[in-house]
Structures are given as structure tokens and as C-alpha cells.
N, C-alpha and C. Protein backbone atom coordinates (compact mmCIF):
# COMPACT_ATOMS: atom_id res chain seq x y z
N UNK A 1 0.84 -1.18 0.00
CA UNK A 1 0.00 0.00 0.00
C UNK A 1 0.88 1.24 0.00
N UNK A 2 0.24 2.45 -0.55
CA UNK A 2 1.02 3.60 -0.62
C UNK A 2 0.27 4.42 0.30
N UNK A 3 1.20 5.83 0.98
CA UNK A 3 0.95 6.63 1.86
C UNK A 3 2.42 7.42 2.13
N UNK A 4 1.40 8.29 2.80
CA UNK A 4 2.09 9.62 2.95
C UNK A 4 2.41 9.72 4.43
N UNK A 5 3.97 9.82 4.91
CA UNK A 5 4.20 10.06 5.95
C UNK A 5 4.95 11.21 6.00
N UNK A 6 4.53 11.93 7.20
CA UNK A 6 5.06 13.35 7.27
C UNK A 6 5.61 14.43 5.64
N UNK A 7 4.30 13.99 4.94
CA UNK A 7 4.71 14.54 3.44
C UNK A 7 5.91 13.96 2.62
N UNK A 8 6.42 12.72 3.21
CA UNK A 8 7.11 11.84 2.24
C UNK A 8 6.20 10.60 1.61
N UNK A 9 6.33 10.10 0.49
CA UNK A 9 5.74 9.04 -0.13
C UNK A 9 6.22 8.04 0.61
N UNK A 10 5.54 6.70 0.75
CA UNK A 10 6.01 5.23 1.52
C UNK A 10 5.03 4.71 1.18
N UNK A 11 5.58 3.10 0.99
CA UNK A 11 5.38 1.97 0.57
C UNK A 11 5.06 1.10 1.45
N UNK A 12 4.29 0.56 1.62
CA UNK A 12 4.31 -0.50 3.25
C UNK A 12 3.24 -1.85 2.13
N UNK A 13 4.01 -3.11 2.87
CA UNK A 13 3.54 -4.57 2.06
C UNK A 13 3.66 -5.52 3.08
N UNK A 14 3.52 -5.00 4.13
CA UNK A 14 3.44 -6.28 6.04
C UNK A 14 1.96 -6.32 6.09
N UNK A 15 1.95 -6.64 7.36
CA UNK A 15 0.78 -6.79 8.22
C UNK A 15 -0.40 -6.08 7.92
N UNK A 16 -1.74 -5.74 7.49
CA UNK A 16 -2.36 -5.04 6.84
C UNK A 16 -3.17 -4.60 8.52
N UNK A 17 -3.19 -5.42 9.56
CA UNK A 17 -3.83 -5.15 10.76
C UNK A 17 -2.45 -4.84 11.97
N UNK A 18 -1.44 -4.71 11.54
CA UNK A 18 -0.35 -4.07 12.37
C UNK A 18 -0.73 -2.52 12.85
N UNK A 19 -0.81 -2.05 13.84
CA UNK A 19 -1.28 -0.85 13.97
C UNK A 19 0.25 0.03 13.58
N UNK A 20 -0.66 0.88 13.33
CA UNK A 20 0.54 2.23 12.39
C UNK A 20 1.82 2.91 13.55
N UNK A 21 1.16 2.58 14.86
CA UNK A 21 2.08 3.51 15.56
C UNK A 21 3.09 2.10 15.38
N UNK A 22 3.36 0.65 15.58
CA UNK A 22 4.84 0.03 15.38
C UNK A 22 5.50 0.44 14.07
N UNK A 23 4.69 0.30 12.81
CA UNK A 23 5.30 1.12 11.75
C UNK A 23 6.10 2.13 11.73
N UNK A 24 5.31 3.28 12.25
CA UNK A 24 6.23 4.30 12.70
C UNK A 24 7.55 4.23 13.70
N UNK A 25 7.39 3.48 14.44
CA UNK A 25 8.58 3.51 15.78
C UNK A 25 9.17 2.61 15.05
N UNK A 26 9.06 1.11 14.61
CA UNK A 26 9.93 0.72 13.93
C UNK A 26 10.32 0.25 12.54
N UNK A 27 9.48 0.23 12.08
CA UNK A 27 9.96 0.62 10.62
C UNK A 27 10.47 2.06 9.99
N UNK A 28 10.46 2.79 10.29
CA UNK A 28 10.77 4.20 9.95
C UNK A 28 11.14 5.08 11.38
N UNK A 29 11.40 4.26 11.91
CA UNK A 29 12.23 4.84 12.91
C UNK A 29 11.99 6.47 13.73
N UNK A 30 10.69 6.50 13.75
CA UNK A 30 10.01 7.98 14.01
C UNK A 30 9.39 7.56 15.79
N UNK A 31 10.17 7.32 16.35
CA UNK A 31 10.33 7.32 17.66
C UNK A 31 9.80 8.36 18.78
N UNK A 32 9.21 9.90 17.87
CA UNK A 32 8.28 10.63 18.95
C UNK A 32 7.43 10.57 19.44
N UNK A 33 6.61 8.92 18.37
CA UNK A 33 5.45 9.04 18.67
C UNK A 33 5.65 8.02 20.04
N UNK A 34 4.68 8.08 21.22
CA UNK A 34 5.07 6.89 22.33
C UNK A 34 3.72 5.71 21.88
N UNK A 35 4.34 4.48 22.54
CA UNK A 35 3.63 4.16 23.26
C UNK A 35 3.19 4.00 24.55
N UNK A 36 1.89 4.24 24.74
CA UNK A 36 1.38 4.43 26.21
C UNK A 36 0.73 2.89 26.93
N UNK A 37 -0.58 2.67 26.42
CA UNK A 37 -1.66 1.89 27.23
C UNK A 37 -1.66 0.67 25.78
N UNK A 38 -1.50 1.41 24.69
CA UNK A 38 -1.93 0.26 24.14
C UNK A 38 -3.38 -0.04 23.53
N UNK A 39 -4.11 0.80 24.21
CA UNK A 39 -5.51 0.80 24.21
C UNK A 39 -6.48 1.65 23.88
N UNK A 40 -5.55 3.21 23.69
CA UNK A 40 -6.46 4.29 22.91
C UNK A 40 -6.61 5.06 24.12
N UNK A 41 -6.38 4.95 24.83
CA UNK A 41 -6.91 5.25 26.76
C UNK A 41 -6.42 6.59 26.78
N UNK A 42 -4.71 7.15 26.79
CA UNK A 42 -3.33 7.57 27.25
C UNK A 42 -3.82 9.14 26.03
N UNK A 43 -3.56 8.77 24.95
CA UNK A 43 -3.15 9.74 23.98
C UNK A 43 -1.62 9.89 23.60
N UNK A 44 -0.85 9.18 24.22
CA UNK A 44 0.73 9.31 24.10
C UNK A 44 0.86 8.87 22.33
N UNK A 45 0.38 8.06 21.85
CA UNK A 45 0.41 7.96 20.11
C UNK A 45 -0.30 8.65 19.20
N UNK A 46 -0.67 9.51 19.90
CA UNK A 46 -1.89 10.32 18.52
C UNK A 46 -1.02 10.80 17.90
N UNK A 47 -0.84 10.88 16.64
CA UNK A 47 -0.65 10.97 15.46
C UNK A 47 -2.13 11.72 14.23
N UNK A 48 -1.67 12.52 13.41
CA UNK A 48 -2.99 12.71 12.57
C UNK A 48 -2.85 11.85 11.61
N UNK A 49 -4.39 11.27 11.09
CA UNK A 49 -4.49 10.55 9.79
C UNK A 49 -5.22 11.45 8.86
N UNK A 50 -4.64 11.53 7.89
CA UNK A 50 -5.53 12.82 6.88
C UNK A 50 -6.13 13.80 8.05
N UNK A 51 -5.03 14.43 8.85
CA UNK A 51 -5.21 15.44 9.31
C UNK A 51 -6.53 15.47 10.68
N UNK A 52 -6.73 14.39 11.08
CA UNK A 52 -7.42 14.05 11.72
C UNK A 52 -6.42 13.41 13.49
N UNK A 53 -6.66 13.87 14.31
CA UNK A 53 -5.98 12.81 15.60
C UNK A 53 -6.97 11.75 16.28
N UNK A 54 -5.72 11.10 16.01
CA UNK A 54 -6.08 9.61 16.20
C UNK A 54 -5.27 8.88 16.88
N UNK A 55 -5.06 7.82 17.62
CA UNK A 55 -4.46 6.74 18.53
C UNK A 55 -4.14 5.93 17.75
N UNK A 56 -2.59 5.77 17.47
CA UNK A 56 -1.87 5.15 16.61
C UNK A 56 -1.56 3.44 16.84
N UNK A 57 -2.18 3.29 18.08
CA UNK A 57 -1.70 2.27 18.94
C UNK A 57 -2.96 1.27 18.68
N UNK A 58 -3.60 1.67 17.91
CA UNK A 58 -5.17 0.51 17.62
C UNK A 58 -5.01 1.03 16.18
N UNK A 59 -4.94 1.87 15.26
CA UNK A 59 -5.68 2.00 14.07
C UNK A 59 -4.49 1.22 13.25
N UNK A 60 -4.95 0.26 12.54
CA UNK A 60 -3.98 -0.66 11.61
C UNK A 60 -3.66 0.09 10.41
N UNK A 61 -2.53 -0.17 9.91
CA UNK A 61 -1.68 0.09 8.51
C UNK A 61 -2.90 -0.01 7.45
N UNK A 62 -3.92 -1.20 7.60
CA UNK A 62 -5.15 -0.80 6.29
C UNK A 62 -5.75 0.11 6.20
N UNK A 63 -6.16 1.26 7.30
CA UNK A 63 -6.92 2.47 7.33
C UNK A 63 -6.11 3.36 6.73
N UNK A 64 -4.83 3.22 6.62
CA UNK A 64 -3.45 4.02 6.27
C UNK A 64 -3.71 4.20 5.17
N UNK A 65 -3.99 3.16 3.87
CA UNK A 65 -3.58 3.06 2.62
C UNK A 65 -4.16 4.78 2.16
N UNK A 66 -3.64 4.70 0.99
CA UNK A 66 -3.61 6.53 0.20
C UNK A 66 -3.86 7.34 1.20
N UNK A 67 -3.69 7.55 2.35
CA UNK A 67 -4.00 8.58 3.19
C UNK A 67 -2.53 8.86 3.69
N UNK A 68 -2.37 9.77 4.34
CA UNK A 68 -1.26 11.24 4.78
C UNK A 68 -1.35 10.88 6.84
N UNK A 69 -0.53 10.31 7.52
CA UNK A 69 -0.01 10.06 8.30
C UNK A 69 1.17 11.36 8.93
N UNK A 70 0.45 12.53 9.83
CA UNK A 70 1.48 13.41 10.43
C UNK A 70 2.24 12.88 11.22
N UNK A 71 3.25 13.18 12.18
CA UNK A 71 4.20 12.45 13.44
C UNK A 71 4.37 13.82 14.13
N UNK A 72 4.83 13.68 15.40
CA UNK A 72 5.68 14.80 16.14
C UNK A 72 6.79 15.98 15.35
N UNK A 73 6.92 14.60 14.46
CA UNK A 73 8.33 14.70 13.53
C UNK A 73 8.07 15.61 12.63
N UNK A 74 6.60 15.82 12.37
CA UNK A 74 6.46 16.25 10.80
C UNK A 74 5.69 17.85 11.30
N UNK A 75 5.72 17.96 12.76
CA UNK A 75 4.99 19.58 13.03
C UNK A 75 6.38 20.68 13.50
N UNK A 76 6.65 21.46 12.55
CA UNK A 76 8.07 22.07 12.32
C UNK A 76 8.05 22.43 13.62
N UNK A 77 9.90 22.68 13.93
CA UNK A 77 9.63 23.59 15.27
C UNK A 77 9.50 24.51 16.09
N UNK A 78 8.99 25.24 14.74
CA UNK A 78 8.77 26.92 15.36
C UNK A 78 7.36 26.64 14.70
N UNK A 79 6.42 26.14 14.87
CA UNK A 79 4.96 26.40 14.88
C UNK A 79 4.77 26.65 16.41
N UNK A 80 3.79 26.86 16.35
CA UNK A 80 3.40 27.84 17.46
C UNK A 80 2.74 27.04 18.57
N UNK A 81 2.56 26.27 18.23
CA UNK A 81 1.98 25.07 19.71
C UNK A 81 3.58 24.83 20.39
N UNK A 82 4.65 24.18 19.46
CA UNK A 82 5.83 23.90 20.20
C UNK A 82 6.61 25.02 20.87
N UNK A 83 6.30 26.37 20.46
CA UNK A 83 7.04 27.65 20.86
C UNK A 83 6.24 27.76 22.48
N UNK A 84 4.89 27.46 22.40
CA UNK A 84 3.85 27.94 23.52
C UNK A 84 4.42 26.72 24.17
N UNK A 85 4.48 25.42 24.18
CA UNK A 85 5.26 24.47 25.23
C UNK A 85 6.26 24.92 25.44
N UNK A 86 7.26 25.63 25.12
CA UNK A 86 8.52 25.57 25.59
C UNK A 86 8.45 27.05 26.52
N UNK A 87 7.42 28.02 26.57
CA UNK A 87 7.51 29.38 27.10
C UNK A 87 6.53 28.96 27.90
N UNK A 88 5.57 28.01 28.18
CA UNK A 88 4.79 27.50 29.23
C UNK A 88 5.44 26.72 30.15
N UNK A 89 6.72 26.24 29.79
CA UNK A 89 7.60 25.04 30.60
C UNK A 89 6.55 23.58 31.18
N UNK A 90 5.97 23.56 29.86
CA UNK A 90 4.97 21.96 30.09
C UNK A 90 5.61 21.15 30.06
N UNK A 91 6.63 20.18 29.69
CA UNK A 91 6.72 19.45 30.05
C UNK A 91 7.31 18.69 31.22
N UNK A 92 7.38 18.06 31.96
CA UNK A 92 7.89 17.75 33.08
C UNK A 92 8.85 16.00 32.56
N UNK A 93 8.04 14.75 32.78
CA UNK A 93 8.92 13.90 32.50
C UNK A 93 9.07 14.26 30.82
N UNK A 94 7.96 14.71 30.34
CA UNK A 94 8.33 14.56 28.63
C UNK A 94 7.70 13.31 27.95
N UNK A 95 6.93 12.40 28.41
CA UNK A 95 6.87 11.14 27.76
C UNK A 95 5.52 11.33 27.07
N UNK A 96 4.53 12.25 27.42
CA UNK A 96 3.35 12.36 26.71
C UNK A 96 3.24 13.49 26.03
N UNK A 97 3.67 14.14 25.69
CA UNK A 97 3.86 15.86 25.20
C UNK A 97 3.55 15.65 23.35
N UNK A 98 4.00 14.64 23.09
CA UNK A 98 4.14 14.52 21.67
C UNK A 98 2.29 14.19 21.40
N UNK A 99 1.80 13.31 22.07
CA UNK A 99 0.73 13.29 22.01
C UNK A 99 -0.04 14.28 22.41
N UNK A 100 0.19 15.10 23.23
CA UNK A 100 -0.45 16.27 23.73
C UNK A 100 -0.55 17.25 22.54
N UNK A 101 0.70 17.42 22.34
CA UNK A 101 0.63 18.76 20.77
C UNK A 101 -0.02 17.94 19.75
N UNK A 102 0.24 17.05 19.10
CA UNK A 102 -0.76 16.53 18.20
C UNK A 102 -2.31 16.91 18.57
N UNK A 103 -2.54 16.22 19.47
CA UNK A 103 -3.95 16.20 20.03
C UNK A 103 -4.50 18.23 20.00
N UNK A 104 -3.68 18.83 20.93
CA UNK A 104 -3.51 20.13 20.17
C UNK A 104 -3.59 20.44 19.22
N UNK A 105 -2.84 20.53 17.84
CA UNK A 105 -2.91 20.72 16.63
C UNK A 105 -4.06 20.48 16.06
N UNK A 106 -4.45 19.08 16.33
CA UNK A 106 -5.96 19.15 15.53
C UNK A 106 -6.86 19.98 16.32
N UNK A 107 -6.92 20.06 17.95
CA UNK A 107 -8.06 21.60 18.11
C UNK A 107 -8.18 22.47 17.26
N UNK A 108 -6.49 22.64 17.07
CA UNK A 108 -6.86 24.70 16.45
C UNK A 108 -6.78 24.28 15.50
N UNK A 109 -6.52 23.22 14.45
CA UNK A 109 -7.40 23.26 13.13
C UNK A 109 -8.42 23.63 12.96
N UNK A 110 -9.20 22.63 14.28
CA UNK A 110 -10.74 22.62 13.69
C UNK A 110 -11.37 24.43 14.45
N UNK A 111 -10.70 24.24 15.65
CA UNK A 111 -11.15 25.14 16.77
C UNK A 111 -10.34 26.39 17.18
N UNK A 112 -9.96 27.60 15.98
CA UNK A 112 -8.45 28.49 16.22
C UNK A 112 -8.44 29.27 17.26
N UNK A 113 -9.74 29.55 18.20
CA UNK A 113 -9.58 30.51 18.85
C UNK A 113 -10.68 29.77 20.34
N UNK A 114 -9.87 28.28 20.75
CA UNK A 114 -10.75 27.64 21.68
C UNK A 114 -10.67 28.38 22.92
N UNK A 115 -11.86 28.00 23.81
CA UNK A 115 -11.86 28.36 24.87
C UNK A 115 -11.40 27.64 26.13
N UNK A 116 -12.04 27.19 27.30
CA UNK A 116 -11.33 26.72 28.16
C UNK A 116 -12.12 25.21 28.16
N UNK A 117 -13.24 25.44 28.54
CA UNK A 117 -14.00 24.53 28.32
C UNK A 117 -14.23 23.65 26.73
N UNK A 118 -13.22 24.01 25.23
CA UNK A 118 -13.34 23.56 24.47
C UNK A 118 -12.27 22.63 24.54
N UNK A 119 -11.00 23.87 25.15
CA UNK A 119 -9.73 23.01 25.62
C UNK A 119 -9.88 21.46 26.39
N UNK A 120 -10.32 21.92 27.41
CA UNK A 120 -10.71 20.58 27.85
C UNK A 120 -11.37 19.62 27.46
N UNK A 121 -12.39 19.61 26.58
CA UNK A 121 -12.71 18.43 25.84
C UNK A 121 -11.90 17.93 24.89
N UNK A 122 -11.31 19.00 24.48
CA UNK A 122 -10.68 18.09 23.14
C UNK A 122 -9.47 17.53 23.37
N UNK A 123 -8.83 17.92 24.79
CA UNK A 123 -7.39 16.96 25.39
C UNK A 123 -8.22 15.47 26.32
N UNK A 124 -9.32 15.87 26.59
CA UNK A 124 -9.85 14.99 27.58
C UNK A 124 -9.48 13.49 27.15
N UNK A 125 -8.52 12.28 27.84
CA UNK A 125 -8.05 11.29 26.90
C UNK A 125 -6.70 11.23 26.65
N UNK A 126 -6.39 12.92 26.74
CA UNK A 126 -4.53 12.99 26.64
C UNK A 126 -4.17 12.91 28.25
N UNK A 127 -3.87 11.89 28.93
CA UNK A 127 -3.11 11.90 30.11
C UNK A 127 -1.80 12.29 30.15
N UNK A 128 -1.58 13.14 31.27
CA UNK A 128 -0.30 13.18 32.06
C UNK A 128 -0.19 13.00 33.38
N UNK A 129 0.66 12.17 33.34
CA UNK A 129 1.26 11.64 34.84
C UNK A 129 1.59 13.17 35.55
N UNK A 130 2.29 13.41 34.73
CA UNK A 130 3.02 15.14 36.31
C UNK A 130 1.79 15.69 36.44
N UNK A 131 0.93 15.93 35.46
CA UNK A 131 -0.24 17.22 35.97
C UNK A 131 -0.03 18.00 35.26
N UNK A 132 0.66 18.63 34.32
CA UNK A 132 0.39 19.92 33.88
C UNK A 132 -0.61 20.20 33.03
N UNK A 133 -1.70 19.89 32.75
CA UNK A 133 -3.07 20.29 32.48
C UNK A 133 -3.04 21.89 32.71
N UNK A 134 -2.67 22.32 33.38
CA UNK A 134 -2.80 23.93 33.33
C UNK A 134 -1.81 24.23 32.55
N UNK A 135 -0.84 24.47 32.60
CA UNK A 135 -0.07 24.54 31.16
C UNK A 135 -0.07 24.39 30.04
N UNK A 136 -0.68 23.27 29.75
CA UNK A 136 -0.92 22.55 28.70
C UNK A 136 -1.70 23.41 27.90
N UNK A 137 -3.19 23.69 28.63
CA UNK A 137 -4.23 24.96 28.66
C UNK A 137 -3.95 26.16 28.41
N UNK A 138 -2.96 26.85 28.87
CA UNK A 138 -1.93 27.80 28.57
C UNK A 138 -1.32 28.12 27.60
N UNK A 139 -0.58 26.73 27.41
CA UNK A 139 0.18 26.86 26.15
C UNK A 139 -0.76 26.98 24.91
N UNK A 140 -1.67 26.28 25.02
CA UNK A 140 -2.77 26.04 23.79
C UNK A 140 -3.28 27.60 23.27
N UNK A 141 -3.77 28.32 24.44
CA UNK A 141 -4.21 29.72 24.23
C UNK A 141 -3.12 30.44 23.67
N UNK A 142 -1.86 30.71 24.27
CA UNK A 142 -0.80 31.17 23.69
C UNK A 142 -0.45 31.21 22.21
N UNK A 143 -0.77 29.85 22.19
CA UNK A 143 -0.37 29.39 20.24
C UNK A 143 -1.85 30.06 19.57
N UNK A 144 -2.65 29.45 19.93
CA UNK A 144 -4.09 30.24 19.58
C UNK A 144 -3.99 32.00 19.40
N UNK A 145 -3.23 32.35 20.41
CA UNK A 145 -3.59 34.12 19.87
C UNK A 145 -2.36 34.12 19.17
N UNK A 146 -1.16 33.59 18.94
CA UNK A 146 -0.02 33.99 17.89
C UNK A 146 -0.37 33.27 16.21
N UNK A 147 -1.28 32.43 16.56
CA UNK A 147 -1.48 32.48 15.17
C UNK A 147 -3.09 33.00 14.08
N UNK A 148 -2.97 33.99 15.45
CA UNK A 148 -4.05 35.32 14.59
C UNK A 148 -3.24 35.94 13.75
């Protein structure tokens, strides 16, 4: 099957029910994405599919075919969600963050100027162990008014 990862073309001919996040970590060696639970639970693998976030850790390589697969890897690093994490000082251990900004990113696609209560639904699912949920919240608004 053909697909688009982080705007490169790829070829994939394995497992058609292998979920996409081992693909990524090991076949292509794109290691930002985590795994968490395993189960869709965490949010540590969201990844976008055709621009969509999704839990990389259940959706198989067949949902993949002709569709566009983002990574951590593929959101530059001066967009404005990663500038607002790093001037919010969110992360603490670091192990869910990648899923957090993804999960982010698709808000202010859909949602550019969320509120607090939008914030929170649409991370609701992204766990972190340290707590920074207020930051997180923070940072989100931050990126939200710099990319008026």
C-alpha cells in the first residue's frame, strides 16, 4: 500500500492489521510518537491521519492506505503550539507531550480561537502523569492568539 508520511511518499507490504504507531517507531524509525496503554486510553500515540488525531496504537496500517499520516516529527519547530510548550515550561517527565501537541494541533485546526472549556474536551483522553493540564491549557491559548 502507498501513503504519505510526514509529506514523504512510503510503501508499506506487512501486516495489513499491524497498527501504524509500530510502523512508525519501527519501521521508519520515528520514535516521537510513544507508546502508552496500548488501548487508545493515554493519547501518548496520537498521530494525525488525513489530518485528523487519532491513537496510533489501535488503528492498523489498512486504514493508512492513500492517506497522509502526520508524526511529532512532521509539526516544524517553530509552529506555534511547540514555541507555547517551551515558554509554558509543560513538560515535566516529557513522555506524553508529543501526544499532547498533536492532540492540540488538531483543536486549532478545527477550533483556532478555543476556549477553556473547548480546551478541555478536546485533550480529555490525553493523560499526564506530572499534571500539567494547566499549562498545557496555557500553552494552547498562547499558540491560539499567535497564530491570529
Amino acid at each position: 500500500m502507498k501513503l504519505s508520511v510526514n509529506g514523504k511518499a512510503v510503501d508499506y507490504d506487512g501486516d495489513p492489521q499491524m497498527p501504524i504507531l509500530w510502523f512508525l517507531r519501527d519501521e521508519l524509525q520515528l520514535t516521537g510518537t510513544k507508546f502508552g496503554c496500548g488501548r487508545a486510553l493515554c493519547g501518548a500515540c496520537t498521530v494525525h491521519l488525513d489530518g485528523q488525531a487519532v491513537r496510533a496504537c489501535v488503528i492498523p496500517m489498512a486504514a493508512a492506505a492513500d492517506k497522509a499520516i502526520t508524526t511529532i516529527e512532521g509539526i516544524p519547530s517553530e509552529h506555534s503550539l511547540k514555541l507555547a510548550w517551551v515558554k509554558h515550561n509543560v513538560p515535566q517527565c516529557g513522555y506524553c507531550q508529543s501526544g499532547q501537541i498533536m492532540q492540540a494541533a488538531d483543536l486549532l485546526q478545527r477550533t483556532p480561537k478555543p476556549n477553556d472549556a473547548e480546551i478541555e474536551q478536546a485533550m480529555t483522553g490525553n493523560i499526564c502523569r506530572c499534571g500539567t493540564y494547566t499549562r498545557i491549557r496555557d500553552a494552547i491559548k498562547t499558540a491560539a492568539e499567535s497564530s491570529s
